[in-house]
N, C-alpha and C. Protein backbone atom coordinates (compact mmCIF):
# COMPACT_ATOMS: atom_id res chain seq x y z
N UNK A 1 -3.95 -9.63 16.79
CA UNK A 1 -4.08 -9.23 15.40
C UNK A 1 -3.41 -10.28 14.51
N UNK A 2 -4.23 -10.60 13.42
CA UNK A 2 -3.70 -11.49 12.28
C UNK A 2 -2.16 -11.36 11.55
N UNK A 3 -1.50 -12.05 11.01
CA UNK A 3 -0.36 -11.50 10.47
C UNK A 3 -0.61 -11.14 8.92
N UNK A 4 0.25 -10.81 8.20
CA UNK A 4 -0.12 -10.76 7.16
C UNK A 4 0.49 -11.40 6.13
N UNK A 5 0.19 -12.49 5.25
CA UNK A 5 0.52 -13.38 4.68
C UNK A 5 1.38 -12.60 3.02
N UNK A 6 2.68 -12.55 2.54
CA UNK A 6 2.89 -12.01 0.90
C UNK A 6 2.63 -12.81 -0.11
N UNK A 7 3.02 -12.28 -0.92
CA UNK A 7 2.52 -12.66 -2.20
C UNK A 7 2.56 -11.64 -2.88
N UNK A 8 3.20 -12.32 -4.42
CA UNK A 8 3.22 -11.40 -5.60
C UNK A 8 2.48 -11.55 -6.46
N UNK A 9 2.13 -11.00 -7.94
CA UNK A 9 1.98 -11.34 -9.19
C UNK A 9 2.31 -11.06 -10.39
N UNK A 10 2.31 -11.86 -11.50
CA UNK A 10 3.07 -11.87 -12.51
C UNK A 10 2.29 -12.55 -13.76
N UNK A 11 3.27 -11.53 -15.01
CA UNK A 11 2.30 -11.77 -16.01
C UNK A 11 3.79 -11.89 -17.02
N UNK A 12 3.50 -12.15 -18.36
CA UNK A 12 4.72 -12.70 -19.56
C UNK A 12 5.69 -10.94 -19.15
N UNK A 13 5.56 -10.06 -18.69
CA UNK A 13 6.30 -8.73 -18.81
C UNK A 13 7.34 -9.12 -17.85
N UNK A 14 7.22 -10.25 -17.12
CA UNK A 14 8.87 -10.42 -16.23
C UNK A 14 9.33 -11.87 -16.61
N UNK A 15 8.98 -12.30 -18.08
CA UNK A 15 9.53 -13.47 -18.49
C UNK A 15 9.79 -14.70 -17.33
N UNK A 16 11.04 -15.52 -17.30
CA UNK A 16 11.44 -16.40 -16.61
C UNK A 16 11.11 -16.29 -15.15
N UNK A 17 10.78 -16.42 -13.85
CA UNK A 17 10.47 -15.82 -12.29
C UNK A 17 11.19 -17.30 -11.82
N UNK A 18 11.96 -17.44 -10.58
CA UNK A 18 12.21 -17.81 -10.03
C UNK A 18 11.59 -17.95 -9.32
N UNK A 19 10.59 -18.91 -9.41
CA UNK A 19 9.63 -19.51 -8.15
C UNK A 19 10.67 -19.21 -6.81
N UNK A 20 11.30 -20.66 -6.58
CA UNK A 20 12.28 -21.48 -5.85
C UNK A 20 12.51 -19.95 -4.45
N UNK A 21 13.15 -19.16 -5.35
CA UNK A 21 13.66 -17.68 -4.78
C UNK A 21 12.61 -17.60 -4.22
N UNK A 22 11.50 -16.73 -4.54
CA UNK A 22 10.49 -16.39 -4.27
C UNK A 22 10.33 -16.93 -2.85
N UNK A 23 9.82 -18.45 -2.93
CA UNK A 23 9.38 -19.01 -2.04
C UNK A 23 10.29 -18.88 -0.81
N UNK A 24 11.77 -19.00 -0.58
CA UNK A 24 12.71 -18.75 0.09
C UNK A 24 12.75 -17.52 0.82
N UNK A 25 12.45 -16.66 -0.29
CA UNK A 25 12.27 -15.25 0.61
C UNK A 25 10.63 -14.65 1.06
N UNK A 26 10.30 -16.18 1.64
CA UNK A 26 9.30 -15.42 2.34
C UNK A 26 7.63 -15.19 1.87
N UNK A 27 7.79 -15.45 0.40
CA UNK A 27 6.37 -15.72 -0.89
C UNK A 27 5.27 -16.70 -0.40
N UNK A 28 4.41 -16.63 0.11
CA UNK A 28 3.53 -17.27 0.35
C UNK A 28 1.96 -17.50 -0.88
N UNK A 29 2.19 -16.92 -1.58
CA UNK A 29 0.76 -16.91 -2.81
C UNK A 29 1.29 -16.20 -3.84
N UNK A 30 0.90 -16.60 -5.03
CA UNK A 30 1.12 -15.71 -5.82
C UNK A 30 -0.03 -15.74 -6.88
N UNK A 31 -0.17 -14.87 -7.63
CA UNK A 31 -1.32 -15.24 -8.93
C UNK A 31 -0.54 -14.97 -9.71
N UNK A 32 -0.84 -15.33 -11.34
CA UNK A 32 -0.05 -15.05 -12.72
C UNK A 32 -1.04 -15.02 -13.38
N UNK A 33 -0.65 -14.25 -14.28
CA UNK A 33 -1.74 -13.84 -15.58
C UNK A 33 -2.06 -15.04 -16.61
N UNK A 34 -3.23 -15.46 -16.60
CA UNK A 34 -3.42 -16.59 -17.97
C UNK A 34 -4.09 -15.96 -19.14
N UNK A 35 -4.88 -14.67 -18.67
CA UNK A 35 -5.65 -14.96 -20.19
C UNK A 35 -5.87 -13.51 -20.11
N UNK A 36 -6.51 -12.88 -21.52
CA UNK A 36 -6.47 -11.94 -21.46
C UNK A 36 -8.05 -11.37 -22.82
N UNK A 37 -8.95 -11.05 -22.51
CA UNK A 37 -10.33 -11.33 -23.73
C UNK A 37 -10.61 -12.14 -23.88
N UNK A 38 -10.55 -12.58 -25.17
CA UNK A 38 -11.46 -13.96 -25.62
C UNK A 38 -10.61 -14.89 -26.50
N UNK A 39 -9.17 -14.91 -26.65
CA UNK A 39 -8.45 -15.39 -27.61
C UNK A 39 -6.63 -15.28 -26.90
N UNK A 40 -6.50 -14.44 -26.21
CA UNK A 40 -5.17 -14.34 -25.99
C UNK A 40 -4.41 -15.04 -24.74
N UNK A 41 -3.78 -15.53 -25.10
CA UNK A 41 -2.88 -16.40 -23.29
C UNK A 41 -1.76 -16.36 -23.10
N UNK A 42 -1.53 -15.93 -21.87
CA UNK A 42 0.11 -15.29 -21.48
C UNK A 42 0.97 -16.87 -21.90
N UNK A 43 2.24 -16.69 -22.69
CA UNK A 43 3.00 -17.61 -22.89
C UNK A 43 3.61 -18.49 -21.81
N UNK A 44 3.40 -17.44 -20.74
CA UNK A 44 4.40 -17.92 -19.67
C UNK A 44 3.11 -18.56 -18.70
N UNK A 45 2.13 -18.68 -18.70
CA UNK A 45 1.41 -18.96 -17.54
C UNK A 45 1.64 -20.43 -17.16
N UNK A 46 1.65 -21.34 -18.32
CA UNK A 46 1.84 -22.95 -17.77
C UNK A 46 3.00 -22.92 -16.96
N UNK A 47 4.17 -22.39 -17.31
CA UNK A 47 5.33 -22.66 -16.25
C UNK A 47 5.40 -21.92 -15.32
N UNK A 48 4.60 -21.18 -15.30
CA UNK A 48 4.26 -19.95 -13.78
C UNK A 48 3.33 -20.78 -13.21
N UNK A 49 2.05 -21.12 -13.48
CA UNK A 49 1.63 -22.25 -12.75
C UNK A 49 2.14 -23.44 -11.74
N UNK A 50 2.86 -24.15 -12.96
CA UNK A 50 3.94 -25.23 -11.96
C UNK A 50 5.10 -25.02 -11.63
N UNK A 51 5.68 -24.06 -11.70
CA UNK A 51 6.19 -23.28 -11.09
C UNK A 51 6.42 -22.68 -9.54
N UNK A 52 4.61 -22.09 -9.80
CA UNK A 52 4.41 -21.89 -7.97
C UNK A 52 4.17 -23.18 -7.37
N UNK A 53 3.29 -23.99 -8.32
CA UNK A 53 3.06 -25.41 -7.52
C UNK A 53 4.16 -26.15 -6.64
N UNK A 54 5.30 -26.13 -7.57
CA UNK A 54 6.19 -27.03 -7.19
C UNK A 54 7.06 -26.28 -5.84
N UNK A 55 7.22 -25.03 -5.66
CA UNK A 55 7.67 -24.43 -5.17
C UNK A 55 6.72 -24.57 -3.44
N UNK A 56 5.77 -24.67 -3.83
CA UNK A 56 4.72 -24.74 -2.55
C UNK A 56 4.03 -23.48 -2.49
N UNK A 57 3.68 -22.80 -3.42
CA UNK A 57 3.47 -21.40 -3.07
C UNK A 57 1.78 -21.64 -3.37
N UNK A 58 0.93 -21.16 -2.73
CA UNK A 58 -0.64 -21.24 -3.17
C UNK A 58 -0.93 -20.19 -4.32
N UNK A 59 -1.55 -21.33 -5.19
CA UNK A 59 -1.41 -20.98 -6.47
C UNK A 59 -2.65 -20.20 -7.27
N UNK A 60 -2.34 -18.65 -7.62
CA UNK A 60 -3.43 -18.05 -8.33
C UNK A 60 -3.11 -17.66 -9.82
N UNK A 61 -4.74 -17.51 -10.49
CA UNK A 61 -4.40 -17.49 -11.76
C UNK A 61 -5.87 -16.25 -12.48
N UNK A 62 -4.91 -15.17 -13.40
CA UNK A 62 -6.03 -13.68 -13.07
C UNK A 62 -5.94 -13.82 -14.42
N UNK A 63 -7.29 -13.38 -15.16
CA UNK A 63 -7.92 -13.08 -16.62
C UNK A 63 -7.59 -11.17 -16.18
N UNK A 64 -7.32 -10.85 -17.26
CA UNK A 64 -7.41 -9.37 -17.33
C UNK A 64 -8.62 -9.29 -18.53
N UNK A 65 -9.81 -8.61 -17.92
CA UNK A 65 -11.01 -7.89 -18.39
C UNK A 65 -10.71 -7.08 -19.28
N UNK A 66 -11.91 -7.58 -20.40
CA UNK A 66 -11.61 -6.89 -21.99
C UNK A 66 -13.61 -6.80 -22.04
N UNK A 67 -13.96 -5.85 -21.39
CA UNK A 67 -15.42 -5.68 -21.01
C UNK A 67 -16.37 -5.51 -22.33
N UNK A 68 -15.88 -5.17 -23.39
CA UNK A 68 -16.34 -4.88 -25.28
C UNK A 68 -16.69 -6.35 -25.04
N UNK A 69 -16.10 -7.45 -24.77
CA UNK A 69 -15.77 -8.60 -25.40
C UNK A 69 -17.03 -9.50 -25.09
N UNK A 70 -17.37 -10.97 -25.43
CA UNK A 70 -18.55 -11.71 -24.27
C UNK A 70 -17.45 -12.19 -23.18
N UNK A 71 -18.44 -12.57 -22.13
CA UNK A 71 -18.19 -12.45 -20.84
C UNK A 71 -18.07 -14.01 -20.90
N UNK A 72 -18.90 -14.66 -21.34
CA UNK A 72 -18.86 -16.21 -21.23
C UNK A 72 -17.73 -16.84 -22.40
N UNK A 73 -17.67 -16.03 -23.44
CA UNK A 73 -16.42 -16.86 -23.93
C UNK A 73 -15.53 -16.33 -23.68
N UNK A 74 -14.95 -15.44 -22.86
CA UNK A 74 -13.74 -14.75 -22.06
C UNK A 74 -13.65 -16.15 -20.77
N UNK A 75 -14.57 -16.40 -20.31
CA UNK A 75 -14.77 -16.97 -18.96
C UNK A 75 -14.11 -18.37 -19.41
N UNK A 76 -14.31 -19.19 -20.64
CA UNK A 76 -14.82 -20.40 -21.22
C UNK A 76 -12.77 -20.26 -21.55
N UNK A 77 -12.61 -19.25 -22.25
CA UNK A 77 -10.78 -19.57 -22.50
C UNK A 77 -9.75 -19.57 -21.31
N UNK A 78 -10.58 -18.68 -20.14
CA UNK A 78 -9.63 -18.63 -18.96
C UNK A 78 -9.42 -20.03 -18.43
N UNK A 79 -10.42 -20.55 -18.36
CA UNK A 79 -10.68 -22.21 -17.69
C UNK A 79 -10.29 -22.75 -18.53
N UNK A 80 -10.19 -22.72 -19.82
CA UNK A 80 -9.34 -23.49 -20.63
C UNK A 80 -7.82 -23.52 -20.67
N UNK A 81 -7.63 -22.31 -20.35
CA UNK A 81 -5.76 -22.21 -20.29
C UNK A 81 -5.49 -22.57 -18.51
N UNK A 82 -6.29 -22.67 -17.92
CA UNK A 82 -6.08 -23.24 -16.64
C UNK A 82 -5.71 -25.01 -16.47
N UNK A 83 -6.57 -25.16 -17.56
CA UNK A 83 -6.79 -27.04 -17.63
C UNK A 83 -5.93 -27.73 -18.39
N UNK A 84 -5.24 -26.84 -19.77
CA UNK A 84 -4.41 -26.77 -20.40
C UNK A 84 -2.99 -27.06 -19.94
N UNK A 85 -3.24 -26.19 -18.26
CA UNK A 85 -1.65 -25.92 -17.35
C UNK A 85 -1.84 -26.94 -16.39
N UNK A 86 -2.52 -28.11 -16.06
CA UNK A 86 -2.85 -28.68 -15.22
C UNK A 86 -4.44 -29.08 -14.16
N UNK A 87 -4.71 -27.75 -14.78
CA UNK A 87 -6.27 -28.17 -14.39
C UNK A 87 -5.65 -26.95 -12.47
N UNK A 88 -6.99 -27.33 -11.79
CA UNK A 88 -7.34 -26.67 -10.48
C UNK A 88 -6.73 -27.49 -9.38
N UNK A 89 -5.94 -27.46 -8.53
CA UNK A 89 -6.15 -28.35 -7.31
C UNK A 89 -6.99 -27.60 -5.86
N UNK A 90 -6.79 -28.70 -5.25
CA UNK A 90 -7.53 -27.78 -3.74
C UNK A 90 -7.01 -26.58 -3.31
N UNK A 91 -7.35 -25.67 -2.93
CA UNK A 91 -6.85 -24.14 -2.35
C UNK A 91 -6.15 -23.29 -3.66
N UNK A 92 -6.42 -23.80 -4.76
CA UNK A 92 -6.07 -22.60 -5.91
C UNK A 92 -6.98 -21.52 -5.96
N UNK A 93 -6.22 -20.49 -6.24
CA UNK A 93 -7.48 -19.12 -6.41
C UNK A 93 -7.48 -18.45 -7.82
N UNK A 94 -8.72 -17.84 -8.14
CA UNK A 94 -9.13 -17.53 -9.47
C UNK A 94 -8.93 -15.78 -9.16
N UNK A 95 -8.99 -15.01 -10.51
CA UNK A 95 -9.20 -13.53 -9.84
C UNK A 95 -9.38 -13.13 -11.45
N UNK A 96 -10.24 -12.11 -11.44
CA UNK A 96 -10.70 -11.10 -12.43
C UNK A 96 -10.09 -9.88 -12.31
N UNK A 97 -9.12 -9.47 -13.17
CA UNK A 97 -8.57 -8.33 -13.31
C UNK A 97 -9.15 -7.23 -13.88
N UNK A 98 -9.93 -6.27 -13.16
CA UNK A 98 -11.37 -5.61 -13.92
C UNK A 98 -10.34 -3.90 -13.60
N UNK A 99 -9.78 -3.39 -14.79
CA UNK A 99 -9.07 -2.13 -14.53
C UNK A 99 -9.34 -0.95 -15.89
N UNK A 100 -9.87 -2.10 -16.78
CA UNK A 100 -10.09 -1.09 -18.19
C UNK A 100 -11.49 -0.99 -18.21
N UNK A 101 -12.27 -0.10 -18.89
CA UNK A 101 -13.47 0.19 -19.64
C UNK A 101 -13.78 -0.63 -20.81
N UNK A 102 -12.70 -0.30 -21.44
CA UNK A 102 -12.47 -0.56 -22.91
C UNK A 102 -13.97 0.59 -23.57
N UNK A 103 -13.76 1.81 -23.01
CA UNK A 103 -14.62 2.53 -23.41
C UNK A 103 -16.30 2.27 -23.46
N UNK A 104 -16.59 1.40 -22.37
CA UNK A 104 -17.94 1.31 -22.22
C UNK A 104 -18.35 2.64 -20.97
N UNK A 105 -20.13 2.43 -20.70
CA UNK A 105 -20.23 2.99 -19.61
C UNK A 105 -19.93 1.97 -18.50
N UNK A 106 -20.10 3.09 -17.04
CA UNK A 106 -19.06 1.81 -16.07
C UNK A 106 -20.64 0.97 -15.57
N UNK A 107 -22.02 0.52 -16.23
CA UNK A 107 -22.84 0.05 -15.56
C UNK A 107 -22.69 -1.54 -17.09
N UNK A 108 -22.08 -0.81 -17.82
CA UNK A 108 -21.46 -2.28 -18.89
C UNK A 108 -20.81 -2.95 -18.62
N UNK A 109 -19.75 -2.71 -17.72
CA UNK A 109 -18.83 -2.73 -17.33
C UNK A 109 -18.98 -3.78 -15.93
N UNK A 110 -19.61 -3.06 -14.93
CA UNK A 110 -20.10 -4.01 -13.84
C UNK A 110 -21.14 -5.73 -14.21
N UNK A 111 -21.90 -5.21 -15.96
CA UNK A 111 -22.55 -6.59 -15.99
C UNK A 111 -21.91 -7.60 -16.21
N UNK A 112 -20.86 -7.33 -17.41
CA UNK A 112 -19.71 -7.93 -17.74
C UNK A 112 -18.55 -8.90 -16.61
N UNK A 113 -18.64 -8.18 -15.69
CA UNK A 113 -17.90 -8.23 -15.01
C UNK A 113 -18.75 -9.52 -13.70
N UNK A 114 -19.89 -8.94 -13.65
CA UNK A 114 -20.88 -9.95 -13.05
C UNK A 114 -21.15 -11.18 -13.32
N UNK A 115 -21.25 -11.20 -14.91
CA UNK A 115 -21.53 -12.59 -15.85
C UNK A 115 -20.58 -13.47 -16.25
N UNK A 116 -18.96 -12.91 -16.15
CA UNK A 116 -17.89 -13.70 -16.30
C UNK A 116 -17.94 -14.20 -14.55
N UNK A 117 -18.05 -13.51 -13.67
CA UNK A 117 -17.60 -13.94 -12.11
C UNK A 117 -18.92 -15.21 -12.35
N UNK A 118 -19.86 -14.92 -12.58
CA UNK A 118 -20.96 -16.50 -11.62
C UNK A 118 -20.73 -17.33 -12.90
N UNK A 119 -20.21 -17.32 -14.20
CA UNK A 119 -19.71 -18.12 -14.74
C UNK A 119 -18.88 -19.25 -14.92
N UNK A 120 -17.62 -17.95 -14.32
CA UNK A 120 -16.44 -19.13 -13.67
C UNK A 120 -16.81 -19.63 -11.89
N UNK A 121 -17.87 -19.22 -11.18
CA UNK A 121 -18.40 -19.30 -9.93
C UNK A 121 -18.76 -20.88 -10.35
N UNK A 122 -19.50 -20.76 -11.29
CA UNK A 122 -20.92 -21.91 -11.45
C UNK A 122 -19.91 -22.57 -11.86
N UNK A 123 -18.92 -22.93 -12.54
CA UNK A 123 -18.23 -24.21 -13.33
C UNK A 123 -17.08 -24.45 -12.51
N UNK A 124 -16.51 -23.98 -11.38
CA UNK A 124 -15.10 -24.17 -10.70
C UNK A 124 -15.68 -24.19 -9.16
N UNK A 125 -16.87 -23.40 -8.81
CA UNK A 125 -17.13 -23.44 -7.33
C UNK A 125 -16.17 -22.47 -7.16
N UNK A 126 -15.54 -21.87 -7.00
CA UNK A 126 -14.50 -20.36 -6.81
C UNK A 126 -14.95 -19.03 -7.04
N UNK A 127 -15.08 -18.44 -5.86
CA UNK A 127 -15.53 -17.20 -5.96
C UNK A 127 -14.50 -16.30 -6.16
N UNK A 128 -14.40 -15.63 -7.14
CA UNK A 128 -13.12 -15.08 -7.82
C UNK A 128 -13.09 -13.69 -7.19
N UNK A 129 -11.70 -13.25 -6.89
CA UNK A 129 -11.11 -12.22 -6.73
C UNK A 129 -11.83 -11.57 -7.27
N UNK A 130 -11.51 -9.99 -6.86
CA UNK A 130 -11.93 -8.90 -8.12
C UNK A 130 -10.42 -7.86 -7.56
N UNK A 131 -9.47 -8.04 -8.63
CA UNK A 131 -8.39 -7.19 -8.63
C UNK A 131 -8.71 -5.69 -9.52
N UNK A 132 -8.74 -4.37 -8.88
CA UNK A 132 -9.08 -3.28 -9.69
C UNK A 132 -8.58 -2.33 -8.74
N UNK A 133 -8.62 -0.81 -8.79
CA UNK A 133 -8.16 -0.24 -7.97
C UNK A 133 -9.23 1.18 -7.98
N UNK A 134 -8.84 2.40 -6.92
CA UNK A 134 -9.92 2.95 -6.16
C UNK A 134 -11.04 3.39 -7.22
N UNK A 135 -10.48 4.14 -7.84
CA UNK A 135 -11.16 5.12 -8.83
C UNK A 135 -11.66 4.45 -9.55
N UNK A 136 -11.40 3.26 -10.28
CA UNK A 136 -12.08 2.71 -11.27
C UNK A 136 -13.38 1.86 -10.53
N UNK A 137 -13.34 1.89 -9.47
CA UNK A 137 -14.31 1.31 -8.60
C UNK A 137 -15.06 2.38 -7.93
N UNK A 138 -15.05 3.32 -7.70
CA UNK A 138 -15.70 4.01 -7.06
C UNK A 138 -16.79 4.96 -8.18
N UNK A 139 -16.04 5.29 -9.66
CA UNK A 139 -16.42 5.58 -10.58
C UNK A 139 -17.86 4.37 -10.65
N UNK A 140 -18.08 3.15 -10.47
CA UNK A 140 -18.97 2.74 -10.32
C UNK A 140 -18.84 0.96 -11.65
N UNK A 141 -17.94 1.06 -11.94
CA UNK A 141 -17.81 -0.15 -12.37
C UNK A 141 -17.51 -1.42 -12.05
N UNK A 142 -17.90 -1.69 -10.79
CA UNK A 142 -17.57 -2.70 -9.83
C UNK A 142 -19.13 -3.18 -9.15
N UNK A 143 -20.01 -2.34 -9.87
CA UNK A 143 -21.23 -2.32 -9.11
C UNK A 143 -21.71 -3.50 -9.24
N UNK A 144 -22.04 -4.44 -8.28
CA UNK A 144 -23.04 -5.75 -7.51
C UNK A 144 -22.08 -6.53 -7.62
N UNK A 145 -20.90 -6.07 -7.30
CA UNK A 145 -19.74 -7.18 -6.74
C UNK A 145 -18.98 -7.51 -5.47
N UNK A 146 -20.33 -6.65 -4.58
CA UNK A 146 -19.34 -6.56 -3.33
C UNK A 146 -19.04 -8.10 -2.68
N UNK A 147 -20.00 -9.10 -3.96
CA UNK A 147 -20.11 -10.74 -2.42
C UNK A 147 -18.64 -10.84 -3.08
N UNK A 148 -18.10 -10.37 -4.03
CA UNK A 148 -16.70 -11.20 -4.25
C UNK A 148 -15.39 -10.50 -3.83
N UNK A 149 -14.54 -11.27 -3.15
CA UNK A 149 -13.21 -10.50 -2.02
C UNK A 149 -12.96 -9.80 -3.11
N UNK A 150 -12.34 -8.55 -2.29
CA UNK A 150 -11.50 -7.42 -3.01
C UNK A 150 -9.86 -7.59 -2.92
N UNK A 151 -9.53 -7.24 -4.35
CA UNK A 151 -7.74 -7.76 -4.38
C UNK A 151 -7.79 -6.34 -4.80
N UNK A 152 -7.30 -4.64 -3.80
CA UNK A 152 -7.00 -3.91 -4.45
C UNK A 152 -5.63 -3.43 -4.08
N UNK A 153 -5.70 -2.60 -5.63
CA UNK A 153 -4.39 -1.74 -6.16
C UNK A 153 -4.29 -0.51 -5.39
N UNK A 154 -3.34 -0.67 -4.32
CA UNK A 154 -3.55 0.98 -3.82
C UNK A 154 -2.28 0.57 -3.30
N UNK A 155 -0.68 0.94 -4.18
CA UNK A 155 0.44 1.45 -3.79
C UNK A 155 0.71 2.45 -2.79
N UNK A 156 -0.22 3.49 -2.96
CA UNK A 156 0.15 5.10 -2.47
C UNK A 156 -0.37 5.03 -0.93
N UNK A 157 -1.12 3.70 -0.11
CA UNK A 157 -1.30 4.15 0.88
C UNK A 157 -0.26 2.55 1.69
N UNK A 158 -0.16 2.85 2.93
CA UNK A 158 0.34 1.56 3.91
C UNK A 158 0.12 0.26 3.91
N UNK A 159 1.20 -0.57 3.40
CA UNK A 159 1.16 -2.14 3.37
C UNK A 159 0.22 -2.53 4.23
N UNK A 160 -1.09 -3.03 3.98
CA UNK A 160 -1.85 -3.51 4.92
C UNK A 160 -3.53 -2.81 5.10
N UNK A 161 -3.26 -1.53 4.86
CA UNK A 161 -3.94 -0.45 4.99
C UNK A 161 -4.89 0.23 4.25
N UNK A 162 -5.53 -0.21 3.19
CA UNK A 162 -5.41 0.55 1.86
C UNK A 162 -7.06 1.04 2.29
N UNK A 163 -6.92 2.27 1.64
CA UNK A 163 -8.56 2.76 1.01
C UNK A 163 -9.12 1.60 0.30
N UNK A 164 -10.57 1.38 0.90
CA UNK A 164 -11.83 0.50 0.37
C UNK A 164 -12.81 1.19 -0.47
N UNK A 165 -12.77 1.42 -1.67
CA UNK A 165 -13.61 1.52 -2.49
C UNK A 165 -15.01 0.87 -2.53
N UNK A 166 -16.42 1.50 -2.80
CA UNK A 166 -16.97 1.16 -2.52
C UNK A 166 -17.50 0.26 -4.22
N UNK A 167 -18.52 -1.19 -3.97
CA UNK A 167 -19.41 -1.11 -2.92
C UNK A 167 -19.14 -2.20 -1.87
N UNK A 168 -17.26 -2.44 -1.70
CA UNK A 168 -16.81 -3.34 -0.60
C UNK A 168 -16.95 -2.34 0.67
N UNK A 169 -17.04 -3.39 1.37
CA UNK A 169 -16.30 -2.57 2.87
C UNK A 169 -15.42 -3.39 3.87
N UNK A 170 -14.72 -3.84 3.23
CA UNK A 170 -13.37 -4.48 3.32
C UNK A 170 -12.32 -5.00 2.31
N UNK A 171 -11.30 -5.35 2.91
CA UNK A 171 -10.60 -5.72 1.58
C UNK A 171 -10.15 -6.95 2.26
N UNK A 172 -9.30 -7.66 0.92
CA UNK A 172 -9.00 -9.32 1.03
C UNK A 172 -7.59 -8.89 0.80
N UNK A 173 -7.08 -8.95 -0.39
CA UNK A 173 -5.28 -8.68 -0.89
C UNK A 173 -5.53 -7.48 -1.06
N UNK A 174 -4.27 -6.73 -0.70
CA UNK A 174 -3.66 -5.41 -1.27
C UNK A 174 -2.23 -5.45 -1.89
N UNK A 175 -2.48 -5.37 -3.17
CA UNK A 175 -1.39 -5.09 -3.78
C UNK A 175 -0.77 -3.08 -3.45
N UNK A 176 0.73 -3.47 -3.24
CA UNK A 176 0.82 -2.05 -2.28
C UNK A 176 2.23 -1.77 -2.65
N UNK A 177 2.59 -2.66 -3.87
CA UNK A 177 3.90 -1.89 -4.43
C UNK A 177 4.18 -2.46 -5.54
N UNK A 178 4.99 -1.96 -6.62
CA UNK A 178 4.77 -2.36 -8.15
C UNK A 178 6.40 -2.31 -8.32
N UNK A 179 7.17 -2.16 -7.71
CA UNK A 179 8.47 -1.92 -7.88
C UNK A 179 9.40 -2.87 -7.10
N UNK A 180 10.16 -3.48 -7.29
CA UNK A 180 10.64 -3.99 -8.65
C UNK A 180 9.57 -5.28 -9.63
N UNK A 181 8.45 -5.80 -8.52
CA UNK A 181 7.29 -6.38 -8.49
C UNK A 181 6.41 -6.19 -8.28
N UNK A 182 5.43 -6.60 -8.17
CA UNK A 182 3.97 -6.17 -7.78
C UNK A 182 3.86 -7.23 -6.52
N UNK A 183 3.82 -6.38 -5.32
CA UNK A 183 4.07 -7.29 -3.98
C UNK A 183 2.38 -7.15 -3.31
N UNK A 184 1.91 -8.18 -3.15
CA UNK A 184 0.84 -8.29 -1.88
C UNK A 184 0.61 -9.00 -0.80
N UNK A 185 -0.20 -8.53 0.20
CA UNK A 185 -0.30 -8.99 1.25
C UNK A 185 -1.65 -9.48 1.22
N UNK A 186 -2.04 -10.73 2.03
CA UNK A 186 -3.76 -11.19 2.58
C UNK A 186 -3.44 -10.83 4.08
N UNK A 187 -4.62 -10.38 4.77
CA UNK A 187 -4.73 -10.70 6.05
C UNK A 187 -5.28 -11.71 6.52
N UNK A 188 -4.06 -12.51 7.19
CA UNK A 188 -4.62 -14.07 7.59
C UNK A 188 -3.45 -14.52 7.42
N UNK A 189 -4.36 -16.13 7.54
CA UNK A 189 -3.10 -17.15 7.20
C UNK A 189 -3.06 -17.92 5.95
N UNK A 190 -2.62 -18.74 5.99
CA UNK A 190 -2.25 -19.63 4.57
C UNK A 190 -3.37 -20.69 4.62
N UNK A 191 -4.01 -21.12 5.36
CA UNK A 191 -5.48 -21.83 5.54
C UNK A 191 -6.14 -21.24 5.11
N UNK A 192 -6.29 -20.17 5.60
CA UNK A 192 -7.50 -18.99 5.56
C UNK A 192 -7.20 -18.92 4.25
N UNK A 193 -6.70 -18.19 3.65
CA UNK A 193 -6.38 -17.83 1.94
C UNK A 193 -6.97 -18.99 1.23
N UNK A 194 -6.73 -20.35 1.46
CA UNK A 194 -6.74 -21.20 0.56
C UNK A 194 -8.08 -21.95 0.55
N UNK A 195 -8.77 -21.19 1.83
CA UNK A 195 -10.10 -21.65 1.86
C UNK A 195 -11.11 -20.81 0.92
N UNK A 196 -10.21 -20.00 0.67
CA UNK A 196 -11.00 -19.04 -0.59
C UNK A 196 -10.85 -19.80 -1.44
N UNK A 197 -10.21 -20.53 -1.99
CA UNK A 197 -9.66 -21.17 -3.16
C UNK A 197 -10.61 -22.67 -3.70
N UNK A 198 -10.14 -23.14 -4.94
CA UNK A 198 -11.07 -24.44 -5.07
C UNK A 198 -11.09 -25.41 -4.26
N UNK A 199 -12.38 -26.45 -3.74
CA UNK A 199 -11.91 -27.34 -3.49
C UNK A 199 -12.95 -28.66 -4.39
N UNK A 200 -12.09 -29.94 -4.21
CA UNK A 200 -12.95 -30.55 -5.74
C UNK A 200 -14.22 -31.38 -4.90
N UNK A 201 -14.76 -31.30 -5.91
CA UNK A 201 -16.14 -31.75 -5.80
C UNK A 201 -16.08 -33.05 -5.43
């Protein structure tokens, strides 16, 4: 059986992070929040970026979904605050944080969500995460995303373990605890992970 690789993530709500630490105790990946709709960017993401870089940690970077919004100029600022922080190297990973409605139905919701993923697919080569958790996926707003790995939110069941929402039938990361961080695991290794990730053209 595979081991299971950690990793956290982080957004401007835990200010300053001690990469260095991190990495010491054991941190193998992490993602940080860059962008957020069509206009907004976490303050902290450039030095969370190089940050994990420098630290050695394989480096991810998550848009949180604002589904009202367009999908292509949501897509167009994420890659911009990415390039802004250094641009992509080999084995970086992308991820779509798809957890709100923003009061659409959930089949708005899945197009949205479709048209930002082969967006940033088509311009980075990275098949992006989809971070969301059971209910909001099973409710049906995740629909025609099963080709892209699942990063889910399921605290309440066993590190490692989590309920698969459909229309995956597996999972990639499980985030599986929010206290004092938001801690996750990949199953695999640190190759494996990073082969999800970019590599340049």
């Amino acid at each position: 059986m595979k081991g299971l690789l950690h990793g956290i993530d982080v957004s401007n709500w835990q200010g300053t992070v001690n990469w260095a630490g991190h990495a010491e105790r054991g941190v193998s990946f992490a993602f940080a929040k860059a962008t957020e709709g069509g206009d907004w960017t976490d303050k902290w993401f450039g030095r969370n970026w190089n940050g994990m870089r420098e630290s050695w940690i394989v480096c991810g970077a998550y848009h949180f979904a604002r589904p009202k919004g367009d999908p292509y100029e949501q897509a167009r600022h994420f890659l911009g605050a990415i390039r802004s922080a250094g641009g992509l190297r080999r084995g970086d990973l992308i991820a779509l944080d798809l957890e709100t409605n923003d009061g659409l139905r959930a089949e708005r919701v899945a197009r949205y969500a479709r048209r930002w993923c082969r967006y940033v697919e088509r311009h980075t080569g990275v098949r992006p995460f989809i971070y969301t958790f059971h209910t909001f996926a099973q409710d049906g707003h995740c629909g025609g995303l099963s080709e892209y790995p699942l990063w889910i939110a399921s605290p309440a069941t066993p590190r490692g373990r989590p309920d698969v929402p459909r229309p995956w039938r597996d999972w990639t990361i499980h985030q599986y605890d929010h206290r004092p961080i938001d801690r996750n695991v990949f199953h695999g290794s640190r190759k494996e992970l990073t082969r999800l990730g970019f590599r340049p053209r």
